[in-house]
N, C-alpha and C. Protein backbone atom coordinates (compact mmCIF):
# COMPACT_ATOMS: atom_id res chain seq x y z
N UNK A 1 168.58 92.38 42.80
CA UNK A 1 168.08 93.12 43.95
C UNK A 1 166.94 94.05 43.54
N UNK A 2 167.51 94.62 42.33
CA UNK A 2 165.99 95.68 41.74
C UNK A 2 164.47 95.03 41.76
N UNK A 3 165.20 93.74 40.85
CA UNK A 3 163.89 93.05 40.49
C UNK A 3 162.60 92.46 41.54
N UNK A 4 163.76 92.12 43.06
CA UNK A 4 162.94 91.33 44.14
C UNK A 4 162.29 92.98 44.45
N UNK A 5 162.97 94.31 44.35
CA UNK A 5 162.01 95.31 45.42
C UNK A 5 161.17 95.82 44.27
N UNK A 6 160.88 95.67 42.94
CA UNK A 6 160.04 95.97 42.06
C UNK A 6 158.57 94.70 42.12
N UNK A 7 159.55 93.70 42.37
CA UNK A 7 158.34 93.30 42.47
C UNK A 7 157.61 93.18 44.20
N UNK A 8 158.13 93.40 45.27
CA UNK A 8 157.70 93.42 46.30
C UNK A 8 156.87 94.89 46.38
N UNK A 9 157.40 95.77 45.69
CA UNK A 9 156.18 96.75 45.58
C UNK A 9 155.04 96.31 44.79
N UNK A 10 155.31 96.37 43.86
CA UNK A 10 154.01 95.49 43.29
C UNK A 10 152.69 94.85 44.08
N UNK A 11 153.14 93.98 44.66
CA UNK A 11 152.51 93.59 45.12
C UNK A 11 152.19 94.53 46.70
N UNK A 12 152.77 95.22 47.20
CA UNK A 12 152.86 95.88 48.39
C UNK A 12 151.78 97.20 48.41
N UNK A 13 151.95 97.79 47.00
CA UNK A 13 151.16 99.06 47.17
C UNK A 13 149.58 98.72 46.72
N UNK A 14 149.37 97.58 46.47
CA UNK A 14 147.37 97.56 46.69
C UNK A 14 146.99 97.66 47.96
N UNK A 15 148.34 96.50 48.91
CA UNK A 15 147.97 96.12 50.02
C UNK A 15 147.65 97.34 50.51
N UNK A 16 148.39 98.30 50.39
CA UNK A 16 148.67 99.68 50.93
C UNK A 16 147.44 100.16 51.52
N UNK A 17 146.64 100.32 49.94
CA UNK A 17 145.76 101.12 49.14
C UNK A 17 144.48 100.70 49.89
N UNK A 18 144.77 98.95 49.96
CA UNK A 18 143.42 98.12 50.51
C UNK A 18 143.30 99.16 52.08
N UNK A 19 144.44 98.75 52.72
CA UNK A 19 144.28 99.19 54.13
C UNK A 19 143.87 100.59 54.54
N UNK A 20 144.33 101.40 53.75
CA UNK A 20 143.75 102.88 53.64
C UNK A 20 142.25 102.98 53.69
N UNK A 21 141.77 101.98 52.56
CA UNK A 21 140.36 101.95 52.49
C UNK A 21 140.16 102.18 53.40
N UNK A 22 140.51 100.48 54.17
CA UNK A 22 139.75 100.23 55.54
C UNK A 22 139.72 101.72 56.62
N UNK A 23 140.87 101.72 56.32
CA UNK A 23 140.97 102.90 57.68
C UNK A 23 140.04 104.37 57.37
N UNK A 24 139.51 104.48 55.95
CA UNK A 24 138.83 105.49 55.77
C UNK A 24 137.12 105.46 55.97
N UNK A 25 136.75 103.59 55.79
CA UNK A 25 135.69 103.18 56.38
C UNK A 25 135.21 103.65 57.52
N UNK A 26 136.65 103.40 58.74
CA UNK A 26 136.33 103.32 60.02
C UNK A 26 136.11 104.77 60.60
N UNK A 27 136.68 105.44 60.13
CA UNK A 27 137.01 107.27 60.36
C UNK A 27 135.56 107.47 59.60
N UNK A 28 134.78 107.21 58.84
CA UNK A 28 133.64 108.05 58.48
C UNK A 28 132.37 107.12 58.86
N UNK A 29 132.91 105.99 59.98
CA UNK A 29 132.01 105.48 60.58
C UNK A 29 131.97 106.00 62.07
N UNK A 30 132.62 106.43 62.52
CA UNK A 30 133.10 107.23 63.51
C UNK A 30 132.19 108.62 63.32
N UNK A 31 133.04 108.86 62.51
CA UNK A 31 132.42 110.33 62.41
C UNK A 31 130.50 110.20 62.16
N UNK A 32 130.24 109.72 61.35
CA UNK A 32 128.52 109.74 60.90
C UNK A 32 127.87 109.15 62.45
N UNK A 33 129.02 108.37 63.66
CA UNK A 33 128.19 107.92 64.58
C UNK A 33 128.24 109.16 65.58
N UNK A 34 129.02 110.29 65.22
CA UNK A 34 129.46 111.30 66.34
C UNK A 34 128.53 112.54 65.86
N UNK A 35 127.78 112.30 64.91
CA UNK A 35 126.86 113.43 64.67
C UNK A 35 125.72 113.03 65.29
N UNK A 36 125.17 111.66 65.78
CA UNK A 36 124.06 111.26 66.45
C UNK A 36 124.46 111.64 67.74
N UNK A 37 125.37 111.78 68.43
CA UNK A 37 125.32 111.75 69.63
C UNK A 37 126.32 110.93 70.21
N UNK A 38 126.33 111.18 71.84
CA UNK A 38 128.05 110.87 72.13
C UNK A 38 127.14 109.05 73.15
N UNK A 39 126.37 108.73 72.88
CA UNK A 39 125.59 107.69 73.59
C UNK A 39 125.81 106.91 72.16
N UNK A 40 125.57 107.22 71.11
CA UNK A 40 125.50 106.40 69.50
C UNK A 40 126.89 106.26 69.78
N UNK A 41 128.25 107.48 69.74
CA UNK A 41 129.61 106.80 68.96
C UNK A 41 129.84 106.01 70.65
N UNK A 42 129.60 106.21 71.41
CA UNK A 42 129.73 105.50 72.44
C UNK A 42 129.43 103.63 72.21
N UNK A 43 128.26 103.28 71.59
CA UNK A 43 127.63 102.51 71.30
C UNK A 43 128.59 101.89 70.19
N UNK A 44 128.69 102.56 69.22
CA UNK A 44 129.67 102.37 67.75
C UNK A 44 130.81 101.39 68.16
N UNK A 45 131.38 102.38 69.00
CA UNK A 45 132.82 101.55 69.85
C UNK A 45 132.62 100.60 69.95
N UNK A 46 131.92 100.52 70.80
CA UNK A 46 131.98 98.99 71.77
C UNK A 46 131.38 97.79 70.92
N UNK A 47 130.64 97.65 70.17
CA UNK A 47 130.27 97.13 69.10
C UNK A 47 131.28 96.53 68.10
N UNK A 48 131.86 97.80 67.51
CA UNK A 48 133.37 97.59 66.71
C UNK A 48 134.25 97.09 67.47
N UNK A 49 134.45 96.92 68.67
CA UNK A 49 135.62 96.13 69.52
C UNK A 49 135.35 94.98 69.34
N UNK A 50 133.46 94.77 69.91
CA UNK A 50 133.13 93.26 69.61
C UNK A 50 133.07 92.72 68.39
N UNK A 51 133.17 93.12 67.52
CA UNK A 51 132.97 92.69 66.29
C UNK A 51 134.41 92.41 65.59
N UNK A 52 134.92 93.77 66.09
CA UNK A 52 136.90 93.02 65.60
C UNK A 52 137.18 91.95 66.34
N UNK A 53 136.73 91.77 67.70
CA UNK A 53 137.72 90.10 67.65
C UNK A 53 137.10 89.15 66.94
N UNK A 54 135.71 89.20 66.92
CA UNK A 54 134.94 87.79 65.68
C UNK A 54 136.12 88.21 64.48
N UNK A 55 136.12 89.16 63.79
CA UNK A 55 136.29 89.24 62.71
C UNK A 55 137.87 89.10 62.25
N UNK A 56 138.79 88.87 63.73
CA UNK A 56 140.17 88.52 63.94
C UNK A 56 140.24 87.26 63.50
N UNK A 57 138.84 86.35 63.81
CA UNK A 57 139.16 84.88 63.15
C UNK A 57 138.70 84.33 61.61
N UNK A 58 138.64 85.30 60.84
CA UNK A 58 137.84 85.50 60.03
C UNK A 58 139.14 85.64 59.09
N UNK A 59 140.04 87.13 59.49
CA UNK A 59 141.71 87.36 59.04
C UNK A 59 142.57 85.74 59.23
N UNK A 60 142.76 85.10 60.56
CA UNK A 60 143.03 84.35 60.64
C UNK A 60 142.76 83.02 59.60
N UNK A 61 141.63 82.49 59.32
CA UNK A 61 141.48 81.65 58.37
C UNK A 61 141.75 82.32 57.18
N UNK A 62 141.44 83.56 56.46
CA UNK A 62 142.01 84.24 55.51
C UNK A 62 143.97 83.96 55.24
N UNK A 63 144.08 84.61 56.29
CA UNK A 63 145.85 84.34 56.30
C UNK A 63 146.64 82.89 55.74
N UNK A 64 145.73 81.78 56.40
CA UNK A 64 146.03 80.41 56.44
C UNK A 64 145.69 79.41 55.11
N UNK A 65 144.50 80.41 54.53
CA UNK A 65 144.09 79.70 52.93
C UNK A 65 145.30 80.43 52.40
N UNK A 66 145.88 82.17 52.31
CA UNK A 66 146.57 82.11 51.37
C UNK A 66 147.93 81.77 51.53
N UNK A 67 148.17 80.99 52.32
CA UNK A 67 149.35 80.36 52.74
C UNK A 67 149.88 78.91 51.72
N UNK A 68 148.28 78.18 52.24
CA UNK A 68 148.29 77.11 51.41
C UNK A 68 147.96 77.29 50.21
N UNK A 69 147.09 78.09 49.67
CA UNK A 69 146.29 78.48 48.30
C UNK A 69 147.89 79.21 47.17
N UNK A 70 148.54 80.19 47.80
CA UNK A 70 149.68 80.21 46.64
C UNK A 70 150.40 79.19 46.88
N UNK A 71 150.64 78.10 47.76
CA UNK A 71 151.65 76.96 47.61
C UNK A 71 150.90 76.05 46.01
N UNK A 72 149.54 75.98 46.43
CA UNK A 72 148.79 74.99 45.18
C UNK A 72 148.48 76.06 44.13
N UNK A 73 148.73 76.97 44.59
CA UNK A 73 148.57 77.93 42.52
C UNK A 73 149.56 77.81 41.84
N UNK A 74 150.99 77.75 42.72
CA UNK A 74 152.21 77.75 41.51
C UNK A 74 152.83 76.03 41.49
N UNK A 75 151.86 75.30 41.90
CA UNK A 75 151.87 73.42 41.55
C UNK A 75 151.40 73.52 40.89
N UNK A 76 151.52 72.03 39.50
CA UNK A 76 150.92 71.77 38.71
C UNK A 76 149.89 70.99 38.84
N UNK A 77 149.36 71.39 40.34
CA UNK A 77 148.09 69.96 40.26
C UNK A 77 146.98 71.63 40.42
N UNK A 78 146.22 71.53 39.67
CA UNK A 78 145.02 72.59 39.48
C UNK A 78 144.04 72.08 40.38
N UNK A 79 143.51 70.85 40.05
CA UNK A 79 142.77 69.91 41.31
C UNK A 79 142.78 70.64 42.59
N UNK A 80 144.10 70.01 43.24
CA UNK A 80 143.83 70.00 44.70
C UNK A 80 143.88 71.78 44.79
N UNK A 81 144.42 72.66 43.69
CA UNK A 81 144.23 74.28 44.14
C UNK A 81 142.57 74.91 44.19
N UNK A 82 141.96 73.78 43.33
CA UNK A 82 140.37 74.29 43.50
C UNK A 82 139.73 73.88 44.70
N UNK A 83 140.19 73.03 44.88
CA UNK A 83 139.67 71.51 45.55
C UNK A 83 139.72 72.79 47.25
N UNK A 84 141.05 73.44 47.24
CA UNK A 84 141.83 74.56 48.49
C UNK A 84 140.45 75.67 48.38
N UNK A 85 140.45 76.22 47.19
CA UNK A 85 139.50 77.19 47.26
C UNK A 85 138.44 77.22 47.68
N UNK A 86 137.45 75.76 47.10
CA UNK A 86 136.31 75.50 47.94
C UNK A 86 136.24 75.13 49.38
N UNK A 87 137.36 74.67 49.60
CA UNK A 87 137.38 74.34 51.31
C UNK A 87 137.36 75.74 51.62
N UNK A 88 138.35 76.61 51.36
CA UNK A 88 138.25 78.10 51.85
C UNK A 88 136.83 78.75 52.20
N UNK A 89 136.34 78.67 50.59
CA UNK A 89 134.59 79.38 50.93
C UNK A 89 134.10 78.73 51.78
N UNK A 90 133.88 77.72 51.77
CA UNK A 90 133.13 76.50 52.77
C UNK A 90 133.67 76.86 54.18
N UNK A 91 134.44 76.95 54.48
CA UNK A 91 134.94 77.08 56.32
C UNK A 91 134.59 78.52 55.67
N UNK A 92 134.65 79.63 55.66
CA UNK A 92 134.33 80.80 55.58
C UNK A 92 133.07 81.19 55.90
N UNK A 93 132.47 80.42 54.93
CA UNK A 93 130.90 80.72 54.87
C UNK A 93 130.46 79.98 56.49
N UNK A 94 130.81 78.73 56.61
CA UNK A 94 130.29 78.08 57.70
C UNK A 94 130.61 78.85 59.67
N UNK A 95 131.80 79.16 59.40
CA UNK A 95 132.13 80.59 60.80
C UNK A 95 131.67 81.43 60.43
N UNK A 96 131.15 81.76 59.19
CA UNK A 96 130.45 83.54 59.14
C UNK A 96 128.86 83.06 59.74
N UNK A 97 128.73 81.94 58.88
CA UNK A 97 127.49 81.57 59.41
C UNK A 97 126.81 81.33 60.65
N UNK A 98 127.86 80.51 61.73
CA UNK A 98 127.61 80.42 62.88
C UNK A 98 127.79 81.37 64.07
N UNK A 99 128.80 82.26 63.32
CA UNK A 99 128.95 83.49 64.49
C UNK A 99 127.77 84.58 64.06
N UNK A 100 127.90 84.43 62.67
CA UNK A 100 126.71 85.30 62.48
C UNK A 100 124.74 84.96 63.07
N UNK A 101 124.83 83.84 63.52
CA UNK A 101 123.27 83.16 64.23
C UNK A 101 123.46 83.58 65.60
N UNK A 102 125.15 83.03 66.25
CA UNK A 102 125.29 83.50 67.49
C UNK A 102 125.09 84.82 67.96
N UNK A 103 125.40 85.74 66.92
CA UNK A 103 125.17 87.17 67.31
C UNK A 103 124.27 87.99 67.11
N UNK A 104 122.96 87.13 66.30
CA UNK A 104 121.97 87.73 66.16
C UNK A 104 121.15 87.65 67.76
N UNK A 105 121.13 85.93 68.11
CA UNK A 105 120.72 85.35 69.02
C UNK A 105 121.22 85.81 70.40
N UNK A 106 121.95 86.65 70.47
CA UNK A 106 122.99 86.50 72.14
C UNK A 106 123.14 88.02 72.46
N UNK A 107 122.96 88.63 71.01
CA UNK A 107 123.82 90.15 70.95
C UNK A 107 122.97 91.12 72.18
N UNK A 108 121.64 90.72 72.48
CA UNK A 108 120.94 91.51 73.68
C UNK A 108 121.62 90.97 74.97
N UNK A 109 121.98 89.46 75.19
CA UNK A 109 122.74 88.99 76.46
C UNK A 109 124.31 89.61 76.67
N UNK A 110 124.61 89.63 75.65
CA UNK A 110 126.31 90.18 75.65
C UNK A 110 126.29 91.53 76.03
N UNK A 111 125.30 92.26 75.33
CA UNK A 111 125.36 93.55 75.29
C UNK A 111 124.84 93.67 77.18
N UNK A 112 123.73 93.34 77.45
CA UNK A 112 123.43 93.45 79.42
C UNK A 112 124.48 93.10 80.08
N UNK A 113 125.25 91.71 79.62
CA UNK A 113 126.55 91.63 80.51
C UNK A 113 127.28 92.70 80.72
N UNK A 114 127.80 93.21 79.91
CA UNK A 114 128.59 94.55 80.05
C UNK A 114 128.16 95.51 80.66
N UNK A 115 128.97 96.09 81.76
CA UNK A 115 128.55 96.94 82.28
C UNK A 115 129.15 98.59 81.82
N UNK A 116 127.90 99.14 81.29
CA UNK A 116 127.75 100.20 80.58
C UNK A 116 126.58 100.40 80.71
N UNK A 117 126.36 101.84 80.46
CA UNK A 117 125.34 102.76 80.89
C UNK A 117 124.42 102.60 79.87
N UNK A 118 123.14 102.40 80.62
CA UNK A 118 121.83 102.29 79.88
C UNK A 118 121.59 102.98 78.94
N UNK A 119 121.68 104.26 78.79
CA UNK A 119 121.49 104.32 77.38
C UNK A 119 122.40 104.54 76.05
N UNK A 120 123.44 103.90 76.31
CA UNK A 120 124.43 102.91 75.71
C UNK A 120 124.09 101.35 75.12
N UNK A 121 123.66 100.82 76.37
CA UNK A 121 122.80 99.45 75.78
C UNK A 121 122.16 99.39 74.94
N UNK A 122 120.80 100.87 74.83
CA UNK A 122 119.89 101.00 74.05
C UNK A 122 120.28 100.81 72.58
N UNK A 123 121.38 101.69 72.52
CA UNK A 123 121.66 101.61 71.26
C UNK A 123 122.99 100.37 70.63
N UNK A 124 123.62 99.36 71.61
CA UNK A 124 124.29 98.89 71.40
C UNK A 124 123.82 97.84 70.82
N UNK A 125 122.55 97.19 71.25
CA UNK A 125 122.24 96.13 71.18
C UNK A 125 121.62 95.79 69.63
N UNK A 126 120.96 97.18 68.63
CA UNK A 126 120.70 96.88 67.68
C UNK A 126 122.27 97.12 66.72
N UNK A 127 123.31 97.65 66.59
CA UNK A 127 124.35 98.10 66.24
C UNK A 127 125.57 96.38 66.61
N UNK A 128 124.95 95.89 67.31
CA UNK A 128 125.28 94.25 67.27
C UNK A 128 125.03 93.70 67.01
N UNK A 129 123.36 93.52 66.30
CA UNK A 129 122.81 92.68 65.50
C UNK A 129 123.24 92.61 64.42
N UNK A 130 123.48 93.98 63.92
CA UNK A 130 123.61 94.37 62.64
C UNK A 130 125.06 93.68 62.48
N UNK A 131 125.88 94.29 62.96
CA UNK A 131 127.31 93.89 62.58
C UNK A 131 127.16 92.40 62.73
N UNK A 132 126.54 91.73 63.37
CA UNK A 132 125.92 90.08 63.39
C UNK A 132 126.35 89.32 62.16
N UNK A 133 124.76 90.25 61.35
CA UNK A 133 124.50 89.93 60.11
C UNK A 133 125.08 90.21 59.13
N UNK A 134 126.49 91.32 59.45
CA UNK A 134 126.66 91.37 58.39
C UNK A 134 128.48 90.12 58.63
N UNK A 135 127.94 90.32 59.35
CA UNK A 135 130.00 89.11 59.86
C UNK A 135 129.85 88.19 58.52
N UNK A 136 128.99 87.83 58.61
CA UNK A 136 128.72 86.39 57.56
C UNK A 136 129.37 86.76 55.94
N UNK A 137 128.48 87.95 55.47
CA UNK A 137 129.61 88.43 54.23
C UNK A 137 130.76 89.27 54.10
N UNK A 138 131.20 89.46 55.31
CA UNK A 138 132.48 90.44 55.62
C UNK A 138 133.62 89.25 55.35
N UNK A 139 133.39 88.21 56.11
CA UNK A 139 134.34 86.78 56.08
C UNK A 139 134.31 86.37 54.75
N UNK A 140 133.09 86.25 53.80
CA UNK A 140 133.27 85.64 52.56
C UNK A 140 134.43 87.09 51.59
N UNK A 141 134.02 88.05 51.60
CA UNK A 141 134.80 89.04 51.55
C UNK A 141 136.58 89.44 51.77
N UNK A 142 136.64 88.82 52.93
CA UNK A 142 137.85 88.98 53.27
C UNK A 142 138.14 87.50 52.76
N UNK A 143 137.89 86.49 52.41
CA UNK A 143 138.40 85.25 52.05
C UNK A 143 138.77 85.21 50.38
N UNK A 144 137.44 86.05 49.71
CA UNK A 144 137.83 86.13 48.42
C UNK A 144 139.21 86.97 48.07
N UNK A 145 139.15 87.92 48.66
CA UNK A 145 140.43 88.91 48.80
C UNK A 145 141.52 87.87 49.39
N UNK A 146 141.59 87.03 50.25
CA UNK A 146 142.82 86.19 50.07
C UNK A 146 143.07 85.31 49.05
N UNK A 147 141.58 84.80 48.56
CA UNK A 147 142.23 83.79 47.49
C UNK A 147 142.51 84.71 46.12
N UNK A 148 142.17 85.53 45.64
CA UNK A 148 142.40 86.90 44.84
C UNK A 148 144.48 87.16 44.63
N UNK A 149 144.49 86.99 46.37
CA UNK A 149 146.49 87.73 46.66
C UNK A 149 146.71 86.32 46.49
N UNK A 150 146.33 85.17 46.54
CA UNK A 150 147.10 83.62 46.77
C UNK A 150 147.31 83.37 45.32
N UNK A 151 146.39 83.94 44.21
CA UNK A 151 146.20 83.58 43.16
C UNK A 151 147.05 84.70 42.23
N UNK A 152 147.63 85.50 42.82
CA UNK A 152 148.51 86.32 42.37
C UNK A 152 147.41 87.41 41.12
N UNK A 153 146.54 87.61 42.14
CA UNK A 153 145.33 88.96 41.73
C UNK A 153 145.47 89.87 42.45
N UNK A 154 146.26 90.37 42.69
CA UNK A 154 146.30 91.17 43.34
C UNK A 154 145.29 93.07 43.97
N UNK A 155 145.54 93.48 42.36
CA UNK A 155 145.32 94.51 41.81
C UNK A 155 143.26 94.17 41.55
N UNK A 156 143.06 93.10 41.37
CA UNK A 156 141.13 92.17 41.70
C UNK A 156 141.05 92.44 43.00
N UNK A 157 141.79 92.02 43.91
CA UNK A 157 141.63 92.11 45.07
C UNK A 157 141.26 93.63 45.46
N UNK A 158 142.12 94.27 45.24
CA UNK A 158 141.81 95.75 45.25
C UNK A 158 141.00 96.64 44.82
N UNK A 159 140.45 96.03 43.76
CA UNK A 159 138.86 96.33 43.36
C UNK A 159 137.62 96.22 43.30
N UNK A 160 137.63 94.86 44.48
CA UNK A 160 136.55 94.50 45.48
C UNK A 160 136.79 95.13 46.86
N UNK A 161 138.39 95.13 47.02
CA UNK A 161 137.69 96.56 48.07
C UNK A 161 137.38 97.75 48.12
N UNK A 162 137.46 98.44 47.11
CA UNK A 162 137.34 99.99 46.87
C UNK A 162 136.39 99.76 46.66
């Protein structure tokens, strides 16, 4: 019994550590957008809403490589576990890629659809590009960090996100 909760911490407190990050990202992205003005964190928001659901499918394929990726790390076929990894980057790169064209391309149409106050738009629409461009290496990012925990790296993982 010791051994399964020694090692479930183990592995539990990077995760911890990772998520803290995140959450300390978002709080001093918040904040640096609330010193511009309440039209900027206004802008910030709505942006970061749109950008978390892209980036929900991004977790999603993440989740699903390291599902399959620790089934083929602790097999003895090394092959098909590389063979997993490159498919991983490859669909990774290829949805970062395409959502990331879509949102360079659309992010002024998405942003007018919404109805929100003009000078909200103003600033929404470049604050969507951006997060656009950057979707593409946020996904390769969050994919390496799964194959990192699949590969029983845990503590790597945690030092590409800090």
């Amino acid at each position: 019994m010791r051994s399964i909760l020694a090692e479930s911490w183990s592995v539990c407190w990077p995760m911890t550590l990772i998520m803290f990050f995140e959450a300390l990202i978002g709080l001093t992205d918040v904040f640096v957008a609330g010193q511009f003005g309440k039209e900027v964190q206004a802008a910030y928001g709505l942006c970061f809403q749109i950008y978390f659901v892209f980036i929900l499918l991004g977790i999603a394929l993440s989740v699903g490589a390291v599902s399959v990726l620790s089934r083929l790390f602790t097999s003895d076929n090394k092959e098909d576990y590389n063979c997993g990894v490159h498919t991983s980057y490859i669909s990774a790169f290829v949805l970062g890629f395409v959502l990331a064209i879509t949102g360079v391309l659309f992010s002024p149409f998405i942003i007018m659809r919404l109805h929100v106050p003009e000078a909200v738009k103003s600033y929404a629409v470049p604050f969507l590009t951006i997060y656009s461009v950057c979707i593409l290496f946020d996904y390769l990012l969050i994919m390496t960090n799964g194959i990192l925990r699949a590969s029983q790296m845990i503590r790597k993982s945690l030092c590409t996100m800090a």
